[in-house]
N, C-alpha and C. Protein backbone atom coordinates (compact mmCIF):
# COMPACT_ATOMS: atom_id res chain seq x y z
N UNK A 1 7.25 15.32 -6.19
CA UNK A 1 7.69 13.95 -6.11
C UNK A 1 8.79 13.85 -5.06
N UNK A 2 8.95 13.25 -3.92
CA UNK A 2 9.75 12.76 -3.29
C UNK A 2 10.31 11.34 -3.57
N UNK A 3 11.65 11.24 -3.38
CA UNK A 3 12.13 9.87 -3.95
C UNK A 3 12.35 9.19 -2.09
N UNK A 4 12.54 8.23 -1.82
CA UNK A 4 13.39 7.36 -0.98
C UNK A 4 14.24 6.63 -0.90
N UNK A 5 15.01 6.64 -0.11
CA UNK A 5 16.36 6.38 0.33
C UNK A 5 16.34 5.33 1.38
N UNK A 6 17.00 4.25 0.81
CA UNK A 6 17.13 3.36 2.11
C UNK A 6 18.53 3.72 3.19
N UNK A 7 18.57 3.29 4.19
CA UNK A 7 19.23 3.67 5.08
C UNK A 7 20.98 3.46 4.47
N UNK A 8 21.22 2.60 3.71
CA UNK A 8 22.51 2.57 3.35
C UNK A 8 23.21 3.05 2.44
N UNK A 9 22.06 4.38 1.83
CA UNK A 9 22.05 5.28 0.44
C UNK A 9 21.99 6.59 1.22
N UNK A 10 22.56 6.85 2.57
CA UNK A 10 22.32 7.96 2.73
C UNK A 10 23.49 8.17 3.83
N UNK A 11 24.27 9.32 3.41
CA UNK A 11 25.47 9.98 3.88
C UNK A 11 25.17 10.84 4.71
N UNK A 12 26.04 11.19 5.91
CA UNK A 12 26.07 13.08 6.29
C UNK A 12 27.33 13.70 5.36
N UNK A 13 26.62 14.97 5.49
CA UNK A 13 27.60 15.67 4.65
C UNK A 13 29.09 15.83 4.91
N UNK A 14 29.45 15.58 6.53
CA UNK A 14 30.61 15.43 6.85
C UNK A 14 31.42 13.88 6.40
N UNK A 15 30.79 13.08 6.65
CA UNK A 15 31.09 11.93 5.96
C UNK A 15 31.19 11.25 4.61
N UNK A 16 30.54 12.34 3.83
CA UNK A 16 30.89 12.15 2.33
C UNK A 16 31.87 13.47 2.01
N UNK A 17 32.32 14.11 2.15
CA UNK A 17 33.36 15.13 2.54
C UNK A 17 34.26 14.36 2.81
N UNK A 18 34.97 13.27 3.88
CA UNK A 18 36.00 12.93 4.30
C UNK A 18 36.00 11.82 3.44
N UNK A 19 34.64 11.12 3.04
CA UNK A 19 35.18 9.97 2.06
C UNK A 19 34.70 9.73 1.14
N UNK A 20 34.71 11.02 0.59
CA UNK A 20 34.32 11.23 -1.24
C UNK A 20 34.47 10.47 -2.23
N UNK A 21 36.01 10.10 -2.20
CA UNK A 21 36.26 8.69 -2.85
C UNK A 21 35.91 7.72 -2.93
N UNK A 22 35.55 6.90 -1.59
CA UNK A 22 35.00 5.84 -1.60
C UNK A 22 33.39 5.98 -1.92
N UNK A 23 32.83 7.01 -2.01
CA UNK A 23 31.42 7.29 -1.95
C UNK A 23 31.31 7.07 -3.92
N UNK A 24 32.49 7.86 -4.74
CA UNK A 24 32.30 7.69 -6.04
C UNK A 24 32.81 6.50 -6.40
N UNK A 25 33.59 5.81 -5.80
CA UNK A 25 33.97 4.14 -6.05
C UNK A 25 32.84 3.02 -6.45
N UNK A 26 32.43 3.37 -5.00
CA UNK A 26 31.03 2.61 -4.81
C UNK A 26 29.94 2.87 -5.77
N UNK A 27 29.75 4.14 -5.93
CA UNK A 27 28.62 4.40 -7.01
C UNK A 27 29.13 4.05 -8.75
N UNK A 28 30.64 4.05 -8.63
CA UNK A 28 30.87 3.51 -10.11
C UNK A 28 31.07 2.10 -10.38
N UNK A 29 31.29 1.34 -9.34
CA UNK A 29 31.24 -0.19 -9.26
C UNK A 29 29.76 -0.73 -9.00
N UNK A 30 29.04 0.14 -8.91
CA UNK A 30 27.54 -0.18 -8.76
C UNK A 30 27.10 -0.49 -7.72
N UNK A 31 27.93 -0.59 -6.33
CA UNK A 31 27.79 -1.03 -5.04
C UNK A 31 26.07 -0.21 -4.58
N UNK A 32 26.19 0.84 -4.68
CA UNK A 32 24.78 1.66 -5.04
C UNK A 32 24.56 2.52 -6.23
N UNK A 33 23.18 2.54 -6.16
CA UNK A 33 22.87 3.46 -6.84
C UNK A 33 22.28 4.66 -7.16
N UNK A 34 22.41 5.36 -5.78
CA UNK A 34 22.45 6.91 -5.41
C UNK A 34 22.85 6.85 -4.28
N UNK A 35 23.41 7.69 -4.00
CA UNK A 35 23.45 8.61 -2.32
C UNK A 35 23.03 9.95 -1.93
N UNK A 36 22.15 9.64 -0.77
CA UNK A 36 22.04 11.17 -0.44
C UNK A 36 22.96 11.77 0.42
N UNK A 37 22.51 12.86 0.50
CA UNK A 37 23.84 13.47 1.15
C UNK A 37 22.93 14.32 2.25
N UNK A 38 22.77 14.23 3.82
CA UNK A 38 22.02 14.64 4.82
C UNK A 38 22.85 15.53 5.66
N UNK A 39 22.20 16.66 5.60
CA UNK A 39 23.16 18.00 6.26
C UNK A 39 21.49 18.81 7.19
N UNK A 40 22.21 18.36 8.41
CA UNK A 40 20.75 18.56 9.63
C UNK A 40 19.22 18.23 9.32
N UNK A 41 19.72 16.87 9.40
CA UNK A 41 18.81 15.95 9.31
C UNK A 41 18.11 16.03 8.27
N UNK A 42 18.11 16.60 6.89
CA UNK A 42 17.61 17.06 5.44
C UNK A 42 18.36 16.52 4.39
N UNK A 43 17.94 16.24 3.51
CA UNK A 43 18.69 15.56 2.68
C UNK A 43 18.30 16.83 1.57
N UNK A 44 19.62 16.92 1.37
CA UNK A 44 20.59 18.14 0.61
C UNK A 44 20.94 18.46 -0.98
N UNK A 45 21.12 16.83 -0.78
CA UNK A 45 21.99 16.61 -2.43
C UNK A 45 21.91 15.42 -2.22
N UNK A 46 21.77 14.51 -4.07
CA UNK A 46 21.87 13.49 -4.54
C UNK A 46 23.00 13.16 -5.10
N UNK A 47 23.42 12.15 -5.11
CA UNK A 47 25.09 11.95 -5.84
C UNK A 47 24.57 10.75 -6.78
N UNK A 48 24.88 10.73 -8.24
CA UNK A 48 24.31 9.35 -8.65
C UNK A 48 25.16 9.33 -9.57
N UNK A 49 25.47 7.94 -10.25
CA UNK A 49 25.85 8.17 -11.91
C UNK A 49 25.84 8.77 -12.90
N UNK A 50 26.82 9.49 -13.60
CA UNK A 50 26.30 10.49 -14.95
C UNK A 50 25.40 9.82 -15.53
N UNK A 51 25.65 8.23 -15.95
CA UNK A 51 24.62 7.75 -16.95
C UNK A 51 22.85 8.00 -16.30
N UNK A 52 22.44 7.77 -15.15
CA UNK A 52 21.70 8.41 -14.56
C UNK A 52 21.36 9.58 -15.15
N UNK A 53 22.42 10.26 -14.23
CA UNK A 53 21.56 11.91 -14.88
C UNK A 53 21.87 12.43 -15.81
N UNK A 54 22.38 12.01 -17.29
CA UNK A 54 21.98 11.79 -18.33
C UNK A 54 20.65 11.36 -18.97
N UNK A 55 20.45 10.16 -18.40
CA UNK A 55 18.99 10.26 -18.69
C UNK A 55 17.92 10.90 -18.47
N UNK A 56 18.04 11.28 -16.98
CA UNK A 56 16.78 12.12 -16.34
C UNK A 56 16.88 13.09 -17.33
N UNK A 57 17.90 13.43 -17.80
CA UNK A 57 18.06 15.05 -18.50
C UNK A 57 17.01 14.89 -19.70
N UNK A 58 17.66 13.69 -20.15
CA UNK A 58 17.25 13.39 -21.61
C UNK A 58 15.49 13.18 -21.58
N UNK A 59 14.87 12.55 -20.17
CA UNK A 59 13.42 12.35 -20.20
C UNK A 59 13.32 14.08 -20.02
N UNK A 60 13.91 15.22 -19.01
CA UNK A 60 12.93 16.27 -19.27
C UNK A 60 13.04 16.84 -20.17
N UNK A 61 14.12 16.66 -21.25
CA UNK A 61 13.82 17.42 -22.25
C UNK A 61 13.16 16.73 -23.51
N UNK A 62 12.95 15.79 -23.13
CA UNK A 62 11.49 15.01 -24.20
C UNK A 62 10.26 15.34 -23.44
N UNK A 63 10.10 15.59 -22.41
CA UNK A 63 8.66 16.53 -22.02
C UNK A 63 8.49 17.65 -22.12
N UNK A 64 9.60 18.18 -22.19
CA UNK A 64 9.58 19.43 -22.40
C UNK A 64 8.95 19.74 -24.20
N UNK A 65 9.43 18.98 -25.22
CA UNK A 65 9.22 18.78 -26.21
C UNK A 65 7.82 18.89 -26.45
N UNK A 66 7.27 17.53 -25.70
CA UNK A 66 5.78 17.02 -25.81
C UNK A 66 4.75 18.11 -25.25
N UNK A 67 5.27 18.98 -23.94
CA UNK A 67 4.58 20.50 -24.10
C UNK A 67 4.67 21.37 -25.74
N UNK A 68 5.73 21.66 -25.84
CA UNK A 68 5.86 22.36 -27.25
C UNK A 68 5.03 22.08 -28.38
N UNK A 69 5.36 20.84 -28.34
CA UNK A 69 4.03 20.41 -29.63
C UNK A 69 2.34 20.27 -29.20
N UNK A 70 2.29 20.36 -27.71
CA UNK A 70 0.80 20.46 -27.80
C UNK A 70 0.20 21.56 -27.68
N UNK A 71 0.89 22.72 -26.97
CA UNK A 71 1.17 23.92 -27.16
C UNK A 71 1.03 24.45 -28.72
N UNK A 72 1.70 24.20 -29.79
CA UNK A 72 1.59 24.13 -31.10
C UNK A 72 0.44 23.58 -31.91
N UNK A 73 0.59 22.23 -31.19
CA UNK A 73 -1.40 21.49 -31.68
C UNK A 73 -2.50 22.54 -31.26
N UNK A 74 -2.75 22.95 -30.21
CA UNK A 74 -3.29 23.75 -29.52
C UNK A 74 -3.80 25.23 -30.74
N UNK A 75 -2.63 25.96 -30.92
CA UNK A 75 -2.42 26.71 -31.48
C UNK A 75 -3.07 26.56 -33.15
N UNK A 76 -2.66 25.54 -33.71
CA UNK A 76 -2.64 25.09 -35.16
C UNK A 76 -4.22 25.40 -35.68
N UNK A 77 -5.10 24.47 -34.18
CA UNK A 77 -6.58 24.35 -34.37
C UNK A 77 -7.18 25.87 -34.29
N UNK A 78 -5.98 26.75 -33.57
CA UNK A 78 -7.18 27.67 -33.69
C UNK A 78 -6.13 29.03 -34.53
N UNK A 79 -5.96 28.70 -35.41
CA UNK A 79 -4.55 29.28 -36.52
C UNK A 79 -6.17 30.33 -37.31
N UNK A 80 -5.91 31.71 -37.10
CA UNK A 80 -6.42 32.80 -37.90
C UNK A 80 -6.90 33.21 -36.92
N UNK A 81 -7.34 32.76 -35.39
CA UNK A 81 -8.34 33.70 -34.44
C UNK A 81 -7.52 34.68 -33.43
N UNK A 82 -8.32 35.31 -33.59
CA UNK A 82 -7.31 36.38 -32.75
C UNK A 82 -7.95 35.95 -31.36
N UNK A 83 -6.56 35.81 -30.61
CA UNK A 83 -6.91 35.84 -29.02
C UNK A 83 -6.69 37.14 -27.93
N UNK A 84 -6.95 37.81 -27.19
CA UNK A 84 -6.67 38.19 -26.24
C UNK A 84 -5.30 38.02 -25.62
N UNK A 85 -4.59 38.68 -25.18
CA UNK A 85 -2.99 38.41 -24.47
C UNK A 85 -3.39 37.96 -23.49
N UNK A 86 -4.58 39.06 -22.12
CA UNK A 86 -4.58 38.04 -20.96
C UNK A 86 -5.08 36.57 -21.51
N UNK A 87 -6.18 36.33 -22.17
CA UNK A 87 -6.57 35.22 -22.06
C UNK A 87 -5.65 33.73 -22.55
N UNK A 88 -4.70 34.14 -23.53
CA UNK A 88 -3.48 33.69 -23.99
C UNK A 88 -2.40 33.36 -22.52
N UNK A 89 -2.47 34.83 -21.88
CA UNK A 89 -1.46 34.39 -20.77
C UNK A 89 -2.19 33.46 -19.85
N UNK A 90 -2.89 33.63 -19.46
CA UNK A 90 -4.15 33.07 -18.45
C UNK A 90 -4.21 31.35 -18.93
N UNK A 91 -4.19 30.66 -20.49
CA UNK A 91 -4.21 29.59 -20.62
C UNK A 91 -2.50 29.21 -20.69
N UNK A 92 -1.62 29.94 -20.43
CA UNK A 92 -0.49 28.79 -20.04
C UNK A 92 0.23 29.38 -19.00
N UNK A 93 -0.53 29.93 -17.99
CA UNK A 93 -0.47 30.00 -16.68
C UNK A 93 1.15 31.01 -16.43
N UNK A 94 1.02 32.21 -17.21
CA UNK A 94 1.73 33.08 -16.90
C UNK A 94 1.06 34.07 -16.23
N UNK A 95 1.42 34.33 -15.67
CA UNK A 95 1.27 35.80 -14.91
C UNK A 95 2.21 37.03 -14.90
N UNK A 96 1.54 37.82 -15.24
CA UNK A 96 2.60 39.64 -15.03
C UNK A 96 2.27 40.31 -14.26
């Protein structure tokens, strides 16, 4: 997934360095609502609201969840059969 950035959401790294402050001002008064941060011509780092990435956190670890339990559903249906390890590793895409 790539996200986008409009042109006024995006810093060089020297310039959010010298004006860090005003960069977290702005993002806590809501003036925006991310910045990137572009170090040779790449964008580097995101700067956003905790409440933000609080949430993102909070959605991957409810997917993370919703693997676990289907992983578990998975499992439940076939509760007494003996499987194979590779074939076990092989269906959730581990490799050794």
């Amino acid at each position: 997934m790539q996200s986008t950035f409009k042109r006024d959401e995006m810093i060089s790294a020297t310039a959010a360095a010298k004006n860090f402050g005003k960069v977290m001002s702005d993002l806590a008064e809501h003036k925006r609502s991310k910045t990137a941060v572009v170090r040779n011509n790449e964008i580097t780092a995101v700067i956003l609201p905790v409440e933000d990435y609080e949430y993102m956190a909070e959605v991957v670890e409810f997917v993370e969840h919703l693997e676990i339990y289907d992983i578990v559903t998975r499992r439940k249906k076939s509760a007494g059969k003996r499987v194979p390890l590779e074939k076990l590793l092989k269906e959730e895409g581990i490799a050794l």
